[in-house]
Structure formats: C-alpha cells, structure tokens
C-alpha atoms as a PDB file:
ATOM      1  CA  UNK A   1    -133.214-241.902 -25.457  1.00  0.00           C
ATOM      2  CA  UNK A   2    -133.320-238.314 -24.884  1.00  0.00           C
ATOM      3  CA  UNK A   3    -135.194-237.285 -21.270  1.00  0.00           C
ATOM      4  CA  UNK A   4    -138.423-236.418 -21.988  1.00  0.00           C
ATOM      5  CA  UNK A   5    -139.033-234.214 -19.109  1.00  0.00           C
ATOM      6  CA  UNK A   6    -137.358-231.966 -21.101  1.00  0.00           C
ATOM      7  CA  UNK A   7    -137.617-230.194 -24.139  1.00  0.00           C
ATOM      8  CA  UNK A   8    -136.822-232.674 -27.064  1.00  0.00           C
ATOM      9  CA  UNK A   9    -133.948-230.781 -28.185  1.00  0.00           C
ATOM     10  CA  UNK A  10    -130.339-231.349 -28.632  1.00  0.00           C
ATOM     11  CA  UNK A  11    -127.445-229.375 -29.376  1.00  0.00           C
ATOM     12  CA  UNK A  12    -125.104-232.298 -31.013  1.00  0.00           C
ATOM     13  CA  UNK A  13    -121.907-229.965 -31.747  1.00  0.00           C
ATOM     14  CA  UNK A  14    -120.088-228.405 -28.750  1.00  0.00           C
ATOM     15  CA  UNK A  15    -116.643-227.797 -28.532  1.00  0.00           C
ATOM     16  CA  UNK A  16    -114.816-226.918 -25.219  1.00  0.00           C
ATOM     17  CA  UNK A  17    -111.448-225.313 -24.273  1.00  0.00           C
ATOM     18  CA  UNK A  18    -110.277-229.166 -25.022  1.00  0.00           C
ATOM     19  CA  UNK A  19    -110.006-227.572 -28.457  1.00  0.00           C
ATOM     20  CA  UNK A  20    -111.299-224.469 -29.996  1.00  0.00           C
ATOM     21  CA  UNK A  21    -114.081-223.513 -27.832  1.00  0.00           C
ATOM     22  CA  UNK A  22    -114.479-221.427 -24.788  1.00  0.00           C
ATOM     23  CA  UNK A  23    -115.616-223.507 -22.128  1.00  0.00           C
ATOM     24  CA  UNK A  24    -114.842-226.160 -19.908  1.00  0.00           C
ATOM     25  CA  UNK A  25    -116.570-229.329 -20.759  1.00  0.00           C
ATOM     26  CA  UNK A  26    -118.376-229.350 -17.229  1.00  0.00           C
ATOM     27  CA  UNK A  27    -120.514-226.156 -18.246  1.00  0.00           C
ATOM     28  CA  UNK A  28    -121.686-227.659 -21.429  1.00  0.00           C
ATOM     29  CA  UNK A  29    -124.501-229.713 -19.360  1.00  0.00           C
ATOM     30  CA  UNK A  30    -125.353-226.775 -17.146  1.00  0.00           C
ATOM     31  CA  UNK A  31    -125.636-224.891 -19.979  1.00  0.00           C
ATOM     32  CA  UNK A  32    -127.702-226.726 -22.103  1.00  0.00           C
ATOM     33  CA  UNK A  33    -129.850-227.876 -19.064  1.00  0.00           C
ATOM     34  CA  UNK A  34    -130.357-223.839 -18.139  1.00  0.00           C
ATOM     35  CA  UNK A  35    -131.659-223.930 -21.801  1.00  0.00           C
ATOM     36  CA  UNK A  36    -134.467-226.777 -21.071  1.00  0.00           C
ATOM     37  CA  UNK A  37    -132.133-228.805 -23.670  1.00  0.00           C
ATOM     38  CA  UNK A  38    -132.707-232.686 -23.632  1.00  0.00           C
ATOM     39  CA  UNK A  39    -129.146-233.440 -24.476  1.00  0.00           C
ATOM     40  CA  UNK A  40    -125.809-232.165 -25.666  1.00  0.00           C
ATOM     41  CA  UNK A  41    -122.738-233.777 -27.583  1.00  0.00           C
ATOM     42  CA  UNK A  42    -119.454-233.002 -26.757  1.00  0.00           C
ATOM     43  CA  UNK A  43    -117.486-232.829 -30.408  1.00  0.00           C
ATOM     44  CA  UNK A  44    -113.933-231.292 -29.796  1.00  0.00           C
ATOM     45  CA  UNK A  45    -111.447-231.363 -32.845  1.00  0.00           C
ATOM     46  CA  UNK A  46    -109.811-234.766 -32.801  1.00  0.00           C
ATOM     47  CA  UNK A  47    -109.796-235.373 -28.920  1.00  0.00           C
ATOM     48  CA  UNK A  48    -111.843-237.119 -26.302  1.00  0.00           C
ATOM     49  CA  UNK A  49    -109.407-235.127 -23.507  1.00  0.00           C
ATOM     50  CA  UNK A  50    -112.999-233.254 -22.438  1.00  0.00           C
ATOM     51  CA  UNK A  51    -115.150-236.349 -22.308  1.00  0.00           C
ATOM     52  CA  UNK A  52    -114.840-237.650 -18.688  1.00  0.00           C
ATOM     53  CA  UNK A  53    -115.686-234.384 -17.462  1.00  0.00           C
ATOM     54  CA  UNK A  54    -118.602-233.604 -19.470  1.00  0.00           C
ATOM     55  CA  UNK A  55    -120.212-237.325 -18.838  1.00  0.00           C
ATOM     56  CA  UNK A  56    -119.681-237.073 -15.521  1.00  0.00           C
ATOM     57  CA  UNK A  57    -120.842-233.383 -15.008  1.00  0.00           C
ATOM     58  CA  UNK A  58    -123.542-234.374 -17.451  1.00  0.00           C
ATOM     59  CA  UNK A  59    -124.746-236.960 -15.046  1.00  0.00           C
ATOM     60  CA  UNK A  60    -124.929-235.068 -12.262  1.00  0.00           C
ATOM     61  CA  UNK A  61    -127.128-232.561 -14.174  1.00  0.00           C
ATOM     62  CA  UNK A  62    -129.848-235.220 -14.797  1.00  0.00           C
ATOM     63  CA  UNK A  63    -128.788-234.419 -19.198  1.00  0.00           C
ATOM     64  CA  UNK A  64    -128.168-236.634 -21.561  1.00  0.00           C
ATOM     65  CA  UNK A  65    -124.438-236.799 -22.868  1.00  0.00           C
ATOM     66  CA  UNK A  66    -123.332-238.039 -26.059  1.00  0.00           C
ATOM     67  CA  UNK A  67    -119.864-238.511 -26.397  1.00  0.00           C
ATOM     68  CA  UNK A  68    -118.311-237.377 -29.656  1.00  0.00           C
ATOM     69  CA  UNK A  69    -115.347-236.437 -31.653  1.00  0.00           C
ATOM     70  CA  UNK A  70    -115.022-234.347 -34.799  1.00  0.00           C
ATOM     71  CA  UNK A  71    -112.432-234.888 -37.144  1.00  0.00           C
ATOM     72  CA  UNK A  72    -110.906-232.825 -40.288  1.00  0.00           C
ATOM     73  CA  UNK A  73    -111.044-235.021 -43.376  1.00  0.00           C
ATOM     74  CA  UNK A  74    -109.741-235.174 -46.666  1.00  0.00           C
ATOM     75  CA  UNK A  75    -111.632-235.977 -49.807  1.00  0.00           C
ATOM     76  CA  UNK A  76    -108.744-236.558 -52.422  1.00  0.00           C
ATOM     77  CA  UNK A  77    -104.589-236.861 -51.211  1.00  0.00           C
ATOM     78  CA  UNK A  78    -104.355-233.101 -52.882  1.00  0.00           C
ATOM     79  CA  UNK A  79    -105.974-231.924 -49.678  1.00  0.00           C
ATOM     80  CA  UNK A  80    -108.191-229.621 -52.153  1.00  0.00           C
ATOM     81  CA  UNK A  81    -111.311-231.048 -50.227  1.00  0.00           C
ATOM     82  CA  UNK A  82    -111.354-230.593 -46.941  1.00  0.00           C
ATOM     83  CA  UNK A  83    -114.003-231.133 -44.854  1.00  0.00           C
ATOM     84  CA  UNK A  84    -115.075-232.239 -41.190  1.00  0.00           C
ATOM     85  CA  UNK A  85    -116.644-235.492 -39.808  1.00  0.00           C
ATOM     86  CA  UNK A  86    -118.796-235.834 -36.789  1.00  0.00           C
ATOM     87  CA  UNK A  87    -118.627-239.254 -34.860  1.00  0.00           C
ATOM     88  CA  UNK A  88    -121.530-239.384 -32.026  1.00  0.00           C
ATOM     89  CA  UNK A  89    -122.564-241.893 -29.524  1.00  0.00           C
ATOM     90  CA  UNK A  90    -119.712-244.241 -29.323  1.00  0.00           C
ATOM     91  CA  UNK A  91    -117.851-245.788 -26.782  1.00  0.00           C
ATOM     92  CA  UNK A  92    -114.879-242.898 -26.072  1.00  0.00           C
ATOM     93  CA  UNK A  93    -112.578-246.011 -24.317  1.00  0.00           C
ATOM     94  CA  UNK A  94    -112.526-248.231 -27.423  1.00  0.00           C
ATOM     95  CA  UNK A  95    -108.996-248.917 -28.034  1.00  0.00           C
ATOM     96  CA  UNK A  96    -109.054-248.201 -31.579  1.00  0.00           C
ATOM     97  CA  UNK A  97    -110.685-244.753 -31.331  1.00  0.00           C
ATOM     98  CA  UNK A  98    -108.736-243.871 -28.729  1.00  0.00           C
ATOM     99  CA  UNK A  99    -105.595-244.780 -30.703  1.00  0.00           C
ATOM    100  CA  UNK A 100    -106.877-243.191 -33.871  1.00  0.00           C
ATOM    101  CA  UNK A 101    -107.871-239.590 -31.892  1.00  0.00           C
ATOM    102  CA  UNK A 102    -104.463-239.799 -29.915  1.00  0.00           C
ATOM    103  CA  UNK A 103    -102.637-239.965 -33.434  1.00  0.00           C
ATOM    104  CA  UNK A 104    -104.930-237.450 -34.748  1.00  0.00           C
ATOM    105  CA  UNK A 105    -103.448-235.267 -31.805  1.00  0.00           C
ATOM    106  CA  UNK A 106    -100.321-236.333 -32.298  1.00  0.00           C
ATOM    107  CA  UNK A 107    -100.403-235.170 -35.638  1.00  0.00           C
ATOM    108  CA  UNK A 108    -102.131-231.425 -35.008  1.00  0.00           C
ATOM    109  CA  UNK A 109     -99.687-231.134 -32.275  1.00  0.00           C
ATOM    110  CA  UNK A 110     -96.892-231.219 -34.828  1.00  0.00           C
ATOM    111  CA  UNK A 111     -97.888-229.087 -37.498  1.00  0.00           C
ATOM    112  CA  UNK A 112     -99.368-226.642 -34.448  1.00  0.00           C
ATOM    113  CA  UNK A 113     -95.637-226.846 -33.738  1.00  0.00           C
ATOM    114  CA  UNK A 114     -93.942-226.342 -36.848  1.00  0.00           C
ATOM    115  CA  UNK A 115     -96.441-223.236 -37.559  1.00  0.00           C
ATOM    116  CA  UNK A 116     -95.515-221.763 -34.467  1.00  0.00           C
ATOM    117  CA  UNK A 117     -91.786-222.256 -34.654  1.00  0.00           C
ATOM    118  CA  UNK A 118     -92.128-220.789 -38.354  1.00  0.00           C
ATOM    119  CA  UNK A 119     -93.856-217.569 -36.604  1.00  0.00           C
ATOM    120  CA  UNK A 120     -91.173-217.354 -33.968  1.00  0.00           C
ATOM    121  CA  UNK A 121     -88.304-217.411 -36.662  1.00  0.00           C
ATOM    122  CA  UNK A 122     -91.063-214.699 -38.674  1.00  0.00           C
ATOM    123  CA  UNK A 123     -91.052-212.635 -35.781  1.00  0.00           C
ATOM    124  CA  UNK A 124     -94.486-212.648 -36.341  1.00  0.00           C
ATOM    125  CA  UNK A 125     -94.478-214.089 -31.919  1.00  0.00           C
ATOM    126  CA  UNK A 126     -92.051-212.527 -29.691  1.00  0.00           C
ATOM    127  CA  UNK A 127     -91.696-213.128 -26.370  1.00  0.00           C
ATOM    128  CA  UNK A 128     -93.128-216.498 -25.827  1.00  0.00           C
ATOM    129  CA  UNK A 129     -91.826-220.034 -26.273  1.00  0.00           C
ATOM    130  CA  UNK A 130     -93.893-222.938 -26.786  1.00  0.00           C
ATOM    131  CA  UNK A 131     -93.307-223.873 -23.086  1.00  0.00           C
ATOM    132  CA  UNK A 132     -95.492-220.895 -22.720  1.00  0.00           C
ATOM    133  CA  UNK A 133     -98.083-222.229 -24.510  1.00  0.00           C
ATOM    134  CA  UNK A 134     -98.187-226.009 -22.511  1.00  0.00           C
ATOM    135  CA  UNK A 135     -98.329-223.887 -19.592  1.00  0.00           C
ATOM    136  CA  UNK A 136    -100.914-222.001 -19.890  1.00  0.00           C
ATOM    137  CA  UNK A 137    -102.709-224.792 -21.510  1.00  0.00           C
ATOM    138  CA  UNK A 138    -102.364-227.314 -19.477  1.00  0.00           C
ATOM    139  CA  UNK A 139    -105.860-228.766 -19.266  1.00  0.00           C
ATOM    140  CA  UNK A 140    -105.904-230.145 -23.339  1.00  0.00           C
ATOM    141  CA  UNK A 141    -103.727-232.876 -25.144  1.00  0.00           C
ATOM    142  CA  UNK A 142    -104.762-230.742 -28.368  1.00  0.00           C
ATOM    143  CA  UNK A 143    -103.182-227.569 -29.734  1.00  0.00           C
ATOM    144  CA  UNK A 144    -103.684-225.293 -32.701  1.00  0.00           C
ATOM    145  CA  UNK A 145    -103.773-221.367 -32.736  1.00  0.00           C
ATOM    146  CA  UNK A 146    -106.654-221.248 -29.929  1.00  0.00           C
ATOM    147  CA  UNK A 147    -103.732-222.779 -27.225  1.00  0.00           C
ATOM    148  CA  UNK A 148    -101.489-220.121 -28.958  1.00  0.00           C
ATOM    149  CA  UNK A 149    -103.675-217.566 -28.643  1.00  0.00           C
ATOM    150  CA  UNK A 150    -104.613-218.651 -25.262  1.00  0.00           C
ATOM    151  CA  UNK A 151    -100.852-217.986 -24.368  1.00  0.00           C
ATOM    152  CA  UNK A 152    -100.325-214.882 -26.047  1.00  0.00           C
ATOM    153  CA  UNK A 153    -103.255-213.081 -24.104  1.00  0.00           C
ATOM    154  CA  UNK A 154    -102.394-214.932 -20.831  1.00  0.00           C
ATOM    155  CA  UNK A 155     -98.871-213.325 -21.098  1.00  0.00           C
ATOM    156  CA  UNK A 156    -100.178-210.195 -22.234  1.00  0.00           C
ATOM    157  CA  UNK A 157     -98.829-209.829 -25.716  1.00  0.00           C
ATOM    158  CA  UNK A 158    -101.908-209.748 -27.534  1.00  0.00           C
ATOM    159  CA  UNK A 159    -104.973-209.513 -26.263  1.00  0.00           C
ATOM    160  CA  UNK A 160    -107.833-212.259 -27.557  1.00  0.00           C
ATOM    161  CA  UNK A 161    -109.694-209.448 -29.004  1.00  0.00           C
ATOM    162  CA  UNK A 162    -107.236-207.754 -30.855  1.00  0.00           C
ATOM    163  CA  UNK A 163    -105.376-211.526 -31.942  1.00  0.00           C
ATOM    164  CA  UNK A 164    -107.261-210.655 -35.695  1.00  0.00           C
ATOM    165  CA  UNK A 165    -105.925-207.257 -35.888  1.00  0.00           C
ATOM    166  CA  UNK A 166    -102.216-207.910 -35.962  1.00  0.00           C
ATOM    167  CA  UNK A 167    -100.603-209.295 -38.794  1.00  0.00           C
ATOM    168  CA  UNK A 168    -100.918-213.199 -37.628  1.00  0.00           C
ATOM    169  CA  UNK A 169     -99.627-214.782 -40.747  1.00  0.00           C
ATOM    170  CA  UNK A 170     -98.915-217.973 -38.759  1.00  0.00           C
ATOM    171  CA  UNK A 171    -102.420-219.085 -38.741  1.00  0.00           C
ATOM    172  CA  UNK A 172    -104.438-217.375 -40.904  1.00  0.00           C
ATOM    173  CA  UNK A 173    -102.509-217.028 -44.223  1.00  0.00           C
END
C-alpha cells in the first residue's frame, strides 16, 4: 500500500551501480522521494546485492520499497528470443530466490569473464587485468561491461564517455 501522503506514483524499474545503473541503491529513495514519488522498486540485473541498502535507506526516507530483481530470459533454447523478466514484491531472503539470483550471477560472472579475457587476448583492453576490475568494483557480486567499463575509466584508459567511440568489440559486437 503505497503512502498516500504522497503522490500515487511509482517508478517500479531502477537499477543501481549493483548492476548497470549509476547510483547507489541508497539514493534511489531520496531520489524518488525529492520527486513526491510514492514508491520505487529496486530491479538490478539478476542480483539482490543492492537490496538491504535500498530497504533500509528507503525506510528511513518514510518511501515505500519494493524489492525486485530483473532477469534476462530465453523464449526458445536457440536463444533467438531474448527478453527480460521483472519479479517485484517478494521476499529477497527466500532461499530459493536467493539461490536462483546467486546462480544467475554466477553465471554472468563467467561469460563477463570469458568476454573479457577474449578482449585482453584481442588487444581490444590493455593495461588492466580483471583484478582491476574486482577492485574497483568492489561494492557488486554482478559484472558485465558496466564493472569493465567502470575499471577502464577508473584507471584512466578510457574514459566513460568516450567507452562507445573506441572499437569495443568485446561487448558490443
């Protein structure tokens, strides 16, 4: 039941740096509170490695949280219908979704891997090892080419805003 002091809206799809967006999860709530939002859903790729933060932060900000995951789907075992799925308002500490997301991670961690190490060998990334990137990510259990990215400007080898003007075949061929 949203908070009807405020507005009746919701924003149900936020992502935070916990996967491909750009902020933590604790400024989700301020945010959408500063907006006279009613409540917000935290829906990171495959993880629930924001949630605590965002309920809690959420609470303190008087906002309704819905906890949420979204996950990249399948239609047929080709893989020529891919699409995502959007799970809301569930119980984040339920053994089986928590073992389902972690293999989900699991999973994206090693092809995130295997892209990466295929770059490397490219020459496509120079000068930075995938130590690098769990460094300078070390608040997410999830990594694609955000992390990388992430990294790469971090270390200053290219810059976010320049990461689609080189020739990045490693993740967007």
């Amino acid at each position: 039941i949203m908070n009807h002091n405020l507005l009746s809206y919701a924003n149900l799809h936020l992502h935070s740096y916990h996967s491909d967006g750009m902020f933590r999860p604790m400024h989700l709530p301020r945010l959408a509170k500063s907006l006279g939002l009613g409540a917000v859903a935290l829906t990171d790729h495959e993880t629930l490695s924001g949630l605590p933060e965002f309920m809690a932060e959420a609470a303190a900000c008087e906002i309704e949280a819905i906890p949420g995951v979204e996950i990249f789907a399948r239609l047929d075992s080709a893989g020529d219908t891919i699409f995502h799925l959007t799970g809301l308002d569930f119980d984040p500490t339920h053994p089986a979704i928590v073992e389902f997301t972690d293999m989900l991670v699991q999973k994206r961690n090693e092809n995130t891997r295997a892209i990466f190490d295929l770059a490397l060998e490219k020459g496509i990334y120079q000068g930075i090892t995938w130590e690098d990137v769990l460094a300078h990510n070390r608040y997410t259990d999830w990594f694609f080419c955000t992390q990388v990215y992430y990294a790469l400007d971090a270390m200053g080898i290219i810059p976010l805003n320049k990461r689609y003007e080189t020739n990045d075949l490693a993740f967007h061929s």
